[in-house]
C-alpha atoms as a PDB file:
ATOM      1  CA  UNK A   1      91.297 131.340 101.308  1.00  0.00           C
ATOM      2  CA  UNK A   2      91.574 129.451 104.841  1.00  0.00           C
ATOM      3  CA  UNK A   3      94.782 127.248 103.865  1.00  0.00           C
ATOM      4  CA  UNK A   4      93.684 124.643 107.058  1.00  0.00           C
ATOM      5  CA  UNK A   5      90.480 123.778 104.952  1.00  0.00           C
ATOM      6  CA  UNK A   6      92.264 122.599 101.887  1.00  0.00           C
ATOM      7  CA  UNK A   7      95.491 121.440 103.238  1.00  0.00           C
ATOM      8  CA  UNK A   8      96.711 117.886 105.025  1.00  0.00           C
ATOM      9  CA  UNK A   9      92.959 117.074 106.615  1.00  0.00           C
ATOM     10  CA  UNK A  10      91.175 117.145 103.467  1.00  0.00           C
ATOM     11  CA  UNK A  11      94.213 115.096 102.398  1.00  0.00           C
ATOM     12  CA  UNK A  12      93.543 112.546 104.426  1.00  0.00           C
ATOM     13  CA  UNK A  13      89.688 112.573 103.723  1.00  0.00           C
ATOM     14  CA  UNK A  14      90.362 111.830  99.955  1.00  0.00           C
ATOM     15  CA  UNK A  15      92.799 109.336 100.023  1.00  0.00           C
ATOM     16  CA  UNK A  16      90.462 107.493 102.564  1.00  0.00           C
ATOM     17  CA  UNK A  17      87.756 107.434  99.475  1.00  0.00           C
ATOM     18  CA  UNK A  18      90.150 106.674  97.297  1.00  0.00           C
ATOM     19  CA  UNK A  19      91.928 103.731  98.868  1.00  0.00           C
ATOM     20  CA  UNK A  20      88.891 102.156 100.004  1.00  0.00           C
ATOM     21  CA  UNK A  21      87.352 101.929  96.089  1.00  0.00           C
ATOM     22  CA  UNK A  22      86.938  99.345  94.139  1.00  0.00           C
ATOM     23  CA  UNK A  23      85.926  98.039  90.501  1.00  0.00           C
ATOM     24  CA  UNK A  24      86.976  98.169  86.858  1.00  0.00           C
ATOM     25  CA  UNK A  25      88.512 101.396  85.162  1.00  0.00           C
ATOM     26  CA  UNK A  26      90.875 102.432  82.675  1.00  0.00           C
ATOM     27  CA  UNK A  27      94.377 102.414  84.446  1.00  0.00           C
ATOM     28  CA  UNK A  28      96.214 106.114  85.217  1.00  0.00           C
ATOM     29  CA  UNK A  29      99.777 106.556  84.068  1.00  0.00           C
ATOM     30  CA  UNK A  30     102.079 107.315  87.240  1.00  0.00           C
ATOM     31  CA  UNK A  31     102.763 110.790  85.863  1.00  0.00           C
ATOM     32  CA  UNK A  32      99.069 111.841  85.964  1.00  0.00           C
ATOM     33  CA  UNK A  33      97.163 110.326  88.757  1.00  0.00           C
ATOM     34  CA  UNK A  34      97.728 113.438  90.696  1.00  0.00           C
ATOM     35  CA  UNK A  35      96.777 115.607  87.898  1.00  0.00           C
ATOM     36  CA  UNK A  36      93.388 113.474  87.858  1.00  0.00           C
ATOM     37  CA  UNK A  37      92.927 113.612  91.233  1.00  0.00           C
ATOM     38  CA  UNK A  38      92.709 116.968  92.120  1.00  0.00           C
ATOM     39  CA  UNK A  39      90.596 117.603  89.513  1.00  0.00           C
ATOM     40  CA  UNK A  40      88.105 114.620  90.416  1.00  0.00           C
ATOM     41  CA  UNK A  41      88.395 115.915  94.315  1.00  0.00           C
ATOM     42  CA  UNK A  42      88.225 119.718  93.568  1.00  0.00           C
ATOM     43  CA  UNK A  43      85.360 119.417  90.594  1.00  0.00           C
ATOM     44  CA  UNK A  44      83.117 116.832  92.976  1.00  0.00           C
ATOM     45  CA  UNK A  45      83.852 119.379  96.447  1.00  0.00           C
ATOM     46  CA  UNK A  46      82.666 122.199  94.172  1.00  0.00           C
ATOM     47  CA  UNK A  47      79.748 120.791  93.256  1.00  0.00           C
ATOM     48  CA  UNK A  48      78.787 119.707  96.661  1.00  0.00           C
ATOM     49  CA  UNK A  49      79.543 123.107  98.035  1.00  0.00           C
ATOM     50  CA  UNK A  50      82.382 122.329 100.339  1.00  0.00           C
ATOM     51  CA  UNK A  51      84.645 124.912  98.759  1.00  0.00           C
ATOM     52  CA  UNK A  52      82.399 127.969  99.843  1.00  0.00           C
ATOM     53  CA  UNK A  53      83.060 130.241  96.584  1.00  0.00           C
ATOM     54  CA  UNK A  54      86.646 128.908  95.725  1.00  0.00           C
ATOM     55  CA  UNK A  55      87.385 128.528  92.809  1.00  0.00           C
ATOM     56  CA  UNK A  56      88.061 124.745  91.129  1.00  0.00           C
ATOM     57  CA  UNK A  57      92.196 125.834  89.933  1.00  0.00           C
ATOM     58  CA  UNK A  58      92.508 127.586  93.706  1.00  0.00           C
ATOM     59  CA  UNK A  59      91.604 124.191  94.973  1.00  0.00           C
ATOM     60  CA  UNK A  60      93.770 122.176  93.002  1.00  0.00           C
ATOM     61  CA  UNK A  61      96.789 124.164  93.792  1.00  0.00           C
ATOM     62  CA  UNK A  62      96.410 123.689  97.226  1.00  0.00           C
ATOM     63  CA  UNK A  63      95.593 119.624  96.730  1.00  0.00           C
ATOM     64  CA  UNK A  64      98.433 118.664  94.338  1.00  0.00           C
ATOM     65  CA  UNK A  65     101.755 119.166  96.907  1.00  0.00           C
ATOM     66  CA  UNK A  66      99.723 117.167  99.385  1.00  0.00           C
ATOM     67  CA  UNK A  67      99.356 113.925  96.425  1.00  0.00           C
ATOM     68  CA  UNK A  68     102.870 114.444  95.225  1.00  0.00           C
ATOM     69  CA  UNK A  69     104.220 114.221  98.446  1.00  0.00           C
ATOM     70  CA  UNK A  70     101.845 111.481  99.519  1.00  0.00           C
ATOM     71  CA  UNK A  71     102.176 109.546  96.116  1.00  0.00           C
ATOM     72  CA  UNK A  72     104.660 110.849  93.427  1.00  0.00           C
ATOM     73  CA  UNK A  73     107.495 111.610  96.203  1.00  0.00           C
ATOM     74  CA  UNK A  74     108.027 108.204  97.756  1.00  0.00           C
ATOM     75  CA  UNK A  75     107.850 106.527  94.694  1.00  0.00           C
ATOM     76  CA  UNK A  76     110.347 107.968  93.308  1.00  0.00           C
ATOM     77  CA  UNK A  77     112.452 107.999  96.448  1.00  0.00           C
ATOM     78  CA  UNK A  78     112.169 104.193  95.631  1.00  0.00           C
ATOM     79  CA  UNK A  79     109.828 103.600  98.541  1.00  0.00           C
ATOM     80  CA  UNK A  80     107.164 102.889  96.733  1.00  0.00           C
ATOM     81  CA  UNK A  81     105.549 101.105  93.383  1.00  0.00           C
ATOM     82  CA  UNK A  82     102.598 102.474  91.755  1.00  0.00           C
ATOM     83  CA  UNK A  83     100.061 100.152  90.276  1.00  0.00           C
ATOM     84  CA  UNK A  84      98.471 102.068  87.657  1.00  0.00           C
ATOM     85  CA  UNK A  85      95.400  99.201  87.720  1.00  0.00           C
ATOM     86  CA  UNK A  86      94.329 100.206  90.608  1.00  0.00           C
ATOM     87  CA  UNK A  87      95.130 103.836  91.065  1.00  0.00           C
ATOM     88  CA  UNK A  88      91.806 103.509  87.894  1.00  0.00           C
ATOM     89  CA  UNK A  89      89.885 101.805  90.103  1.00  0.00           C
ATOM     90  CA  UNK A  90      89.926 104.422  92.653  1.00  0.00           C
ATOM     91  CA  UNK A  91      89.201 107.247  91.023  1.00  0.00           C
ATOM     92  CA  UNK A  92      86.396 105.453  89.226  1.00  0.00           C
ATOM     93  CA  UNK A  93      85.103 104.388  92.619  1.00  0.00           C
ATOM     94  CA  UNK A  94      84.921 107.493  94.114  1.00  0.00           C
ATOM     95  CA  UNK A  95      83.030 109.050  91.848  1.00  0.00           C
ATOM     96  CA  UNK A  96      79.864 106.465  92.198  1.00  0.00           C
ATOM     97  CA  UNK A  97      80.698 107.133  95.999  1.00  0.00           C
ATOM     98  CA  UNK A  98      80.509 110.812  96.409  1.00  0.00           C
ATOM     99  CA  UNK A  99      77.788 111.256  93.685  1.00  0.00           C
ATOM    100  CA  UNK A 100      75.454 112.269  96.165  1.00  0.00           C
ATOM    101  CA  UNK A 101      77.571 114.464  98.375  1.00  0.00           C
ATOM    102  CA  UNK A 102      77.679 112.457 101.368  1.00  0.00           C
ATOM    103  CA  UNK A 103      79.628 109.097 102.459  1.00  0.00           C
ATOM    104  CA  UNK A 104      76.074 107.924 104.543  1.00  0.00           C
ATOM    105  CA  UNK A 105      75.579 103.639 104.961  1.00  0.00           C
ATOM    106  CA  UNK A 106      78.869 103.860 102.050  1.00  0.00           C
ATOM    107  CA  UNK A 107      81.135 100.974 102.729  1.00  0.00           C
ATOM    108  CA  UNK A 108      84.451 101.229 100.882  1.00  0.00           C
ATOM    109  CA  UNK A 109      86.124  98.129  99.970  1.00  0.00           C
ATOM    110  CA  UNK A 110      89.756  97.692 100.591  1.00  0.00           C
ATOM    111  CA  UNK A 111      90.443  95.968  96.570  1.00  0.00           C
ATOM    112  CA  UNK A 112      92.264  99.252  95.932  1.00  0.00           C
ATOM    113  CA  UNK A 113      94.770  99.324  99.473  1.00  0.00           C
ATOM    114  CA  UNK A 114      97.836  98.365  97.531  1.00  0.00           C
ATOM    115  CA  UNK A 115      97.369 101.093  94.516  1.00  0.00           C
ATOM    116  CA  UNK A 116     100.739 102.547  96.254  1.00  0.00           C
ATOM    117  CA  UNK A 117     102.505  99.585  97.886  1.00  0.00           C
ATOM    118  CA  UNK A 118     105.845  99.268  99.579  1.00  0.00           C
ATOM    119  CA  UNK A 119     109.403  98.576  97.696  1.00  0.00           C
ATOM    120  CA  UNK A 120     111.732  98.024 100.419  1.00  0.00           C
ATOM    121  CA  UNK A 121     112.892  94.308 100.597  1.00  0.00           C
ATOM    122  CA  UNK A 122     114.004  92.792 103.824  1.00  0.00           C
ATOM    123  CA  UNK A 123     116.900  93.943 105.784  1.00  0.00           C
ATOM    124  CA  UNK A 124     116.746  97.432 104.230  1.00  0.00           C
ATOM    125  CA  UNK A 125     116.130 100.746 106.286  1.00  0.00           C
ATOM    126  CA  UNK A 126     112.456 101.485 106.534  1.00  0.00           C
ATOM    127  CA  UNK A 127     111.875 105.135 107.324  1.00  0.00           C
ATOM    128  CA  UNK A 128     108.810 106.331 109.569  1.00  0.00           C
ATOM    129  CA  UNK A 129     108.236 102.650 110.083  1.00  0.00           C
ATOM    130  CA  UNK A 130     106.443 102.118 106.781  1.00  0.00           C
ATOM    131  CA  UNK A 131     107.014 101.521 103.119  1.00  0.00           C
ATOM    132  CA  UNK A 132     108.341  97.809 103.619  1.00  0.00           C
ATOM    133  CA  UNK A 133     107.105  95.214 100.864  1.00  0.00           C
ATOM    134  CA  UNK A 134     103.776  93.531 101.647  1.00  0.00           C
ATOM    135  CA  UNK A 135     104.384  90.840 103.534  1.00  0.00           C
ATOM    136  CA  UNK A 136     107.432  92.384 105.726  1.00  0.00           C
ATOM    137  CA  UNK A 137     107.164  94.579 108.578  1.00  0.00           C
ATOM    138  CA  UNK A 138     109.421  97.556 109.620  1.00  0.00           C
ATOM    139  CA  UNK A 139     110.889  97.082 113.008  1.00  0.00           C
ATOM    140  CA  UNK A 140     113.324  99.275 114.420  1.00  0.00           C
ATOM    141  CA  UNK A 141     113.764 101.167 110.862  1.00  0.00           C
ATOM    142  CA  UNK A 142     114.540  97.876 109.440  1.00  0.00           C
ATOM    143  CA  UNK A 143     112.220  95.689 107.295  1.00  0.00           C
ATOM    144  CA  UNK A 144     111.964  92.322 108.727  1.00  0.00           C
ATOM    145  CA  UNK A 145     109.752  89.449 107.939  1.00  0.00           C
ATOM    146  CA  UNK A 146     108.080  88.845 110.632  1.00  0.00           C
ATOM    147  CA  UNK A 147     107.705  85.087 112.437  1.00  0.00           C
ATOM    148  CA  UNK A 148     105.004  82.847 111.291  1.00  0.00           C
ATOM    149  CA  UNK A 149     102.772  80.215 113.264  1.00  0.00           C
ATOM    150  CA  UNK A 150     104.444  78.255 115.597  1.00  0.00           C
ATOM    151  CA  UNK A 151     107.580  80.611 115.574  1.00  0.00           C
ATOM    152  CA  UNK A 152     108.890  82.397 118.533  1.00  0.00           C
ATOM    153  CA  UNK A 153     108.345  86.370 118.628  1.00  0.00           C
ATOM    154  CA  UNK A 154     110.890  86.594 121.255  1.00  0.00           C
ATOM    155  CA  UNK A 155     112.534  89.210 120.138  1.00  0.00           C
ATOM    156  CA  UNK A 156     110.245  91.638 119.134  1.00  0.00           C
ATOM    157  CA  UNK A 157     106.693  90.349 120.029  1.00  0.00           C
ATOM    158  CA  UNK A 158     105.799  91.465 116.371  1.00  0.00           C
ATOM    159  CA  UNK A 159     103.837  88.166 114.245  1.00  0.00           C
ATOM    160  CA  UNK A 160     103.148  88.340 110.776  1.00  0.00           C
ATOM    161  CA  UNK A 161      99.606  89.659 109.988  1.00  0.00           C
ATOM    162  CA  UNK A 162      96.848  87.713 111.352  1.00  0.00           C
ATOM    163  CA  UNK A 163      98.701  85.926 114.116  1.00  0.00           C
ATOM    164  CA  UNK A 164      99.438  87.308 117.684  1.00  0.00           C
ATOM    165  CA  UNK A 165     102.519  86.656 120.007  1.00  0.00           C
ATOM    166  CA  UNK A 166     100.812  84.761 123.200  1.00  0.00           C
ATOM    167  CA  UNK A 167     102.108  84.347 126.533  1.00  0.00           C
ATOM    168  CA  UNK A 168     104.484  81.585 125.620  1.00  0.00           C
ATOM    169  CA  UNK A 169     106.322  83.810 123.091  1.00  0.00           C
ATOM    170  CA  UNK A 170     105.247  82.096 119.820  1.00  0.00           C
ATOM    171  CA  UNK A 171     103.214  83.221 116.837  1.00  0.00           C
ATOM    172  CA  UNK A 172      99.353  81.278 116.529  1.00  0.00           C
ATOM    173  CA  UNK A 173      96.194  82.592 114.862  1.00  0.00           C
ATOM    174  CA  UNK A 174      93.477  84.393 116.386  1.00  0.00           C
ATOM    175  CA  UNK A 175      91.202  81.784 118.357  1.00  0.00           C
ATOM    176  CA  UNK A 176      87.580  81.487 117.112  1.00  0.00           C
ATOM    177  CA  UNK A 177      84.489  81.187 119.293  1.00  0.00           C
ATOM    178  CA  UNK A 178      84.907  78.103 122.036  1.00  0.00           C
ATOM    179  CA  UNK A 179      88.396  78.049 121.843  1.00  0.00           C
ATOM    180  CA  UNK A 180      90.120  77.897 125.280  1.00  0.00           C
ATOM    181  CA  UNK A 181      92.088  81.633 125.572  1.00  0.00           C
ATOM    182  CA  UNK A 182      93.988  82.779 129.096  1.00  0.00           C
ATOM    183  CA  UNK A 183      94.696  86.754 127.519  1.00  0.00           C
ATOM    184  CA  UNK A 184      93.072  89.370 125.866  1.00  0.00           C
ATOM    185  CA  UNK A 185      93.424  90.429 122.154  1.00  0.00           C
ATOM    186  CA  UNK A 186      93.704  86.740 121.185  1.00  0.00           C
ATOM    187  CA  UNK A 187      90.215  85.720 119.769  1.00  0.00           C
ATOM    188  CA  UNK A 188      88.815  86.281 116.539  1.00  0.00           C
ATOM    189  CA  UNK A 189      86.901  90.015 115.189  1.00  0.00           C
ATOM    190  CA  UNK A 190      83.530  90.151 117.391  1.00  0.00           C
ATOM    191  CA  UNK A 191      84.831  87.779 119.523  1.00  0.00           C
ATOM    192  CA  UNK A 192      86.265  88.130 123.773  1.00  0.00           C
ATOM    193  CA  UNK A 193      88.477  86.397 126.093  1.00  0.00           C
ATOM    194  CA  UNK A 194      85.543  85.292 128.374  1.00  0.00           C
ATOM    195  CA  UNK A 195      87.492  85.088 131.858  1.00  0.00           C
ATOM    196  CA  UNK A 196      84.458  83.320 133.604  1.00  0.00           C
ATOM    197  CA  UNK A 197      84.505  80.653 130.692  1.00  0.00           C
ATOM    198  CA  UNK A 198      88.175  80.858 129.252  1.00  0.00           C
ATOM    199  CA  UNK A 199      86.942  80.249 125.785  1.00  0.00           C
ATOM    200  CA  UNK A 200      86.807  83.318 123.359  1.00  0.00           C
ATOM    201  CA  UNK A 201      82.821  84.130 122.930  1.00  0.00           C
ATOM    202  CA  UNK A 202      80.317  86.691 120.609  1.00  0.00           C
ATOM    203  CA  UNK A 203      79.753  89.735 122.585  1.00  0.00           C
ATOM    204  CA  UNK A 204      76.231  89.127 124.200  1.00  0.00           C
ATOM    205  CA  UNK A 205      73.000  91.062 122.790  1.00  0.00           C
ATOM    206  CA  UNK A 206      69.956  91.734 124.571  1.00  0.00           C
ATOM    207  CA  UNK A 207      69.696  90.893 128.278  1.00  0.00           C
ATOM    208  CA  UNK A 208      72.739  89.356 127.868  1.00  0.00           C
ATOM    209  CA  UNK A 209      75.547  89.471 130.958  1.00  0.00           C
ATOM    210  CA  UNK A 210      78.062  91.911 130.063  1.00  0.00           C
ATOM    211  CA  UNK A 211      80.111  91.984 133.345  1.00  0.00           C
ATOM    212  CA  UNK A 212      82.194  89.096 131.885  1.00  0.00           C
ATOM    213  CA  UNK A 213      82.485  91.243 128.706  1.00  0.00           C
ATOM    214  CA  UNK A 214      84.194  94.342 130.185  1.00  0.00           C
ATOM    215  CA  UNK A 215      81.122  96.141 129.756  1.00  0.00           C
ATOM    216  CA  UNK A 216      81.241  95.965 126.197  1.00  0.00           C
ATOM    217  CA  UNK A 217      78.154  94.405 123.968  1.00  0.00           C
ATOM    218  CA  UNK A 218      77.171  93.426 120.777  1.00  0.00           C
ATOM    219  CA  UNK A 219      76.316  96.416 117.995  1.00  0.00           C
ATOM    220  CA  UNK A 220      73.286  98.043 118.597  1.00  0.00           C
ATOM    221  CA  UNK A 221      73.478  97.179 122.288  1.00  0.00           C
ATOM    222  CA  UNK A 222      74.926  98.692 125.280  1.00  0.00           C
ATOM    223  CA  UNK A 223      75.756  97.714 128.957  1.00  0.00           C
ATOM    224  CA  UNK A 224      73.060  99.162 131.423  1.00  0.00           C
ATOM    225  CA  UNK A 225      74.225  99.679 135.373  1.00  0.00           C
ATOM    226  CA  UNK A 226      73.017  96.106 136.490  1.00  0.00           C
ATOM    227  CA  UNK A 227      75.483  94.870 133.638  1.00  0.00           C
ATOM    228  CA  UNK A 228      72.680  93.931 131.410  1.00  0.00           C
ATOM    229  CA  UNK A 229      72.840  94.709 127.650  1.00  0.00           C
ATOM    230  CA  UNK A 230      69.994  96.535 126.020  1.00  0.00           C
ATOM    231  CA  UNK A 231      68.979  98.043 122.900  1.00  0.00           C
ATOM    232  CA  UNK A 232      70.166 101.084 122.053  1.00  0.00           C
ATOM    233  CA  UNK A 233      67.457 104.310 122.383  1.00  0.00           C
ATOM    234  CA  UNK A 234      66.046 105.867 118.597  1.00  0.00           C
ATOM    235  CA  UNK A 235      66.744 109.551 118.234  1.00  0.00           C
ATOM    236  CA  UNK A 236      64.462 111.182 120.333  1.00  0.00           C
ATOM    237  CA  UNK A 237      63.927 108.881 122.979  1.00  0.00           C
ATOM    238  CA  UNK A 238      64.571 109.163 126.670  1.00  0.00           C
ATOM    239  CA  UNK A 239      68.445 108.852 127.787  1.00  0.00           C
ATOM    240  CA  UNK A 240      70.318 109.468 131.005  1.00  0.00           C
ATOM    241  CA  UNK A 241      73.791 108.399 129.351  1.00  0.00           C
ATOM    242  CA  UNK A 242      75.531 108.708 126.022  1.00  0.00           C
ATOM    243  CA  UNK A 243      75.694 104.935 126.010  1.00  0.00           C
ATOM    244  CA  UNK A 244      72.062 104.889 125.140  1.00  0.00           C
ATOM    245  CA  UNK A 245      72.307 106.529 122.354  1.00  0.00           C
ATOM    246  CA  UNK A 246      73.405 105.289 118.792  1.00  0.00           C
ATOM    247  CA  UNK A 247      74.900 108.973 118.524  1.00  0.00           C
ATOM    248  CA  UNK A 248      76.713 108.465 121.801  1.00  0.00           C
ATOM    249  CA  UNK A 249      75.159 111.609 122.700  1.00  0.00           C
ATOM    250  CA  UNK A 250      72.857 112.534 125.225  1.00  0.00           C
ATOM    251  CA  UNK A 251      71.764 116.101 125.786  1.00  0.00           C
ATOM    252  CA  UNK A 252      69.196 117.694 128.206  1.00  0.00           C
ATOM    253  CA  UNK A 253      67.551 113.885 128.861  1.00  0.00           C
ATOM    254  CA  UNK A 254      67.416 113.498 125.088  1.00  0.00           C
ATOM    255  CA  UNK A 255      69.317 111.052 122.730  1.00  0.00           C
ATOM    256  CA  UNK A 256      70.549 113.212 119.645  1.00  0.00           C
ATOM    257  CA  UNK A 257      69.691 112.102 116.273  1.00  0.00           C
ATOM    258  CA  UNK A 258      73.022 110.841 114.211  1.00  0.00           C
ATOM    259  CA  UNK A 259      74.525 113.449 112.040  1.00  0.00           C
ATOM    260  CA  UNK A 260      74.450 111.976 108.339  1.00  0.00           C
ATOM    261  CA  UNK A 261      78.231 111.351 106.897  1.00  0.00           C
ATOM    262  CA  UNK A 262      79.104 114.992 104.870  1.00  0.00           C
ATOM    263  CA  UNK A 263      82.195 115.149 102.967  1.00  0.00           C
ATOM    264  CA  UNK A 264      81.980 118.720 102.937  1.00  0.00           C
ATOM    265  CA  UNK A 265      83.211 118.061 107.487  1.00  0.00           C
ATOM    266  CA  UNK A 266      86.515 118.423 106.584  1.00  0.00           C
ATOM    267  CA  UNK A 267      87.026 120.796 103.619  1.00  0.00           C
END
């Protein structure tokens, strides 16, 4: 049995799933969510044929160290509290997710994010610059809660989450479209700094200008040589650059159809 197919990568792929699911289950007790877990992730990659003739116990023996350190360990290093409400939730969720072998146009929800949230209170060490209590953030291995709007983030240029330190060394909130901006990073999601206009703007679409937009464009679009957005090519079509291409790949003159999402990639 290749240990690299079953160890830390496929790790990461489950707890991705599993964090990102949402919706109403029965909770899990603390003491068997990892139990329950490898036998949801092992019985579902079985089915789906990532495990290549491995058998379901094989699987789960290599799974389980990777969710007790990951889960049981920092919890009860006092790192971390376990909500058993939503720990449910996520392994209900990934089933309906994974029921037809593939994560394809799936969008996970974040609802279940804090199934394994942070203890540490402020002022306490923070190792690997996590485990702090929502709300705080670990700075310098120390939990710290960080400056709100209109404070100064002089001393560590760290805001609380969803505000940025600006030029002047205070916290504000991200700037929505129109708003007058002098620095990157400051505007709202889908928004940019527009240094022509100094207001924060949408990313331009089709035959938009995308010189003012560091070459970046709306989705779907990209930025052609004369700095011109334009639709992105079908599979199939006609390329000269990956850019074209929805796959970001172009190969012999040809944009390259999008592999479909297979959780079996990293098993």
């Amino acid at each position: 049995m290749n240990e690299t197919r079953l160890g830390r990568s496929s790790w990461i792929l489950w707890i991705g799933l599993l964090a990102g699911c949402g919706g109403g289950a029965s909770p899990v007790p603390f003491d068997a969510y990892c139990d329950r877990y490898t036998e949801m992730a092992c019985s579902v990659a079985s089915r789906c044929g990532c495990l290549e003739g491995v058998p379901v116990d094989v699987c789960k023996s290599y799974l389980r160290p990777d969710c007790v350190d990951g889960i049981e360990t920092p919890v009860a290093a006092g790192l971390a509290v376990y909500d058993p409400a939503k720990a449910g939730s996520c392994l209900a969720g990934m089933r309906a997710v994974v029921a037809d072998c593939s994560t394809d146009g799936d969008e996970f929800p974040t609802a279940c994010e804090t199934f394994l949230a942070g203890a540490l209170a402020e002022g306490e060490a923070c190792p690997d610059y996590e485990w702090c209590r929502p709300g705080l953030e670990c700075d310098g291995q120390v939990c710290i809660d960080p400056p709100g709007p209109g404070e100064s983030c002089q001393d560590n240029y760290i805001c609380a989450q969803d505000l940025f330190c600006g030029g002047d060394e205070i916290c504000h909130a991200y700037l929505g479209a129109g708003a007058a901006c002098t620095q990157e990073d400051v505007c709202d999601d889908d928004l940019y700094c527009s240094e022509a206009q100094g207001t924060c703007r949408p990313y331009p679409g089709r035959g938009g200008d995308c010189a003012d937009s560091w070459g970046a464009c709306a989705d779907g679009y990209y930025c052609d040589p004369d700095s011109t957005c334009q639709a992105q090519l079908t599979g199939g079509a006609d390329c000269d650059q990956d850019e074209q291409c929805p796959s970001y790949d172009c190969q012999d003159g040809t944009c390259v159809e999008e592999e479909p999402d297979d959780i079996c990639d990293d098993w």
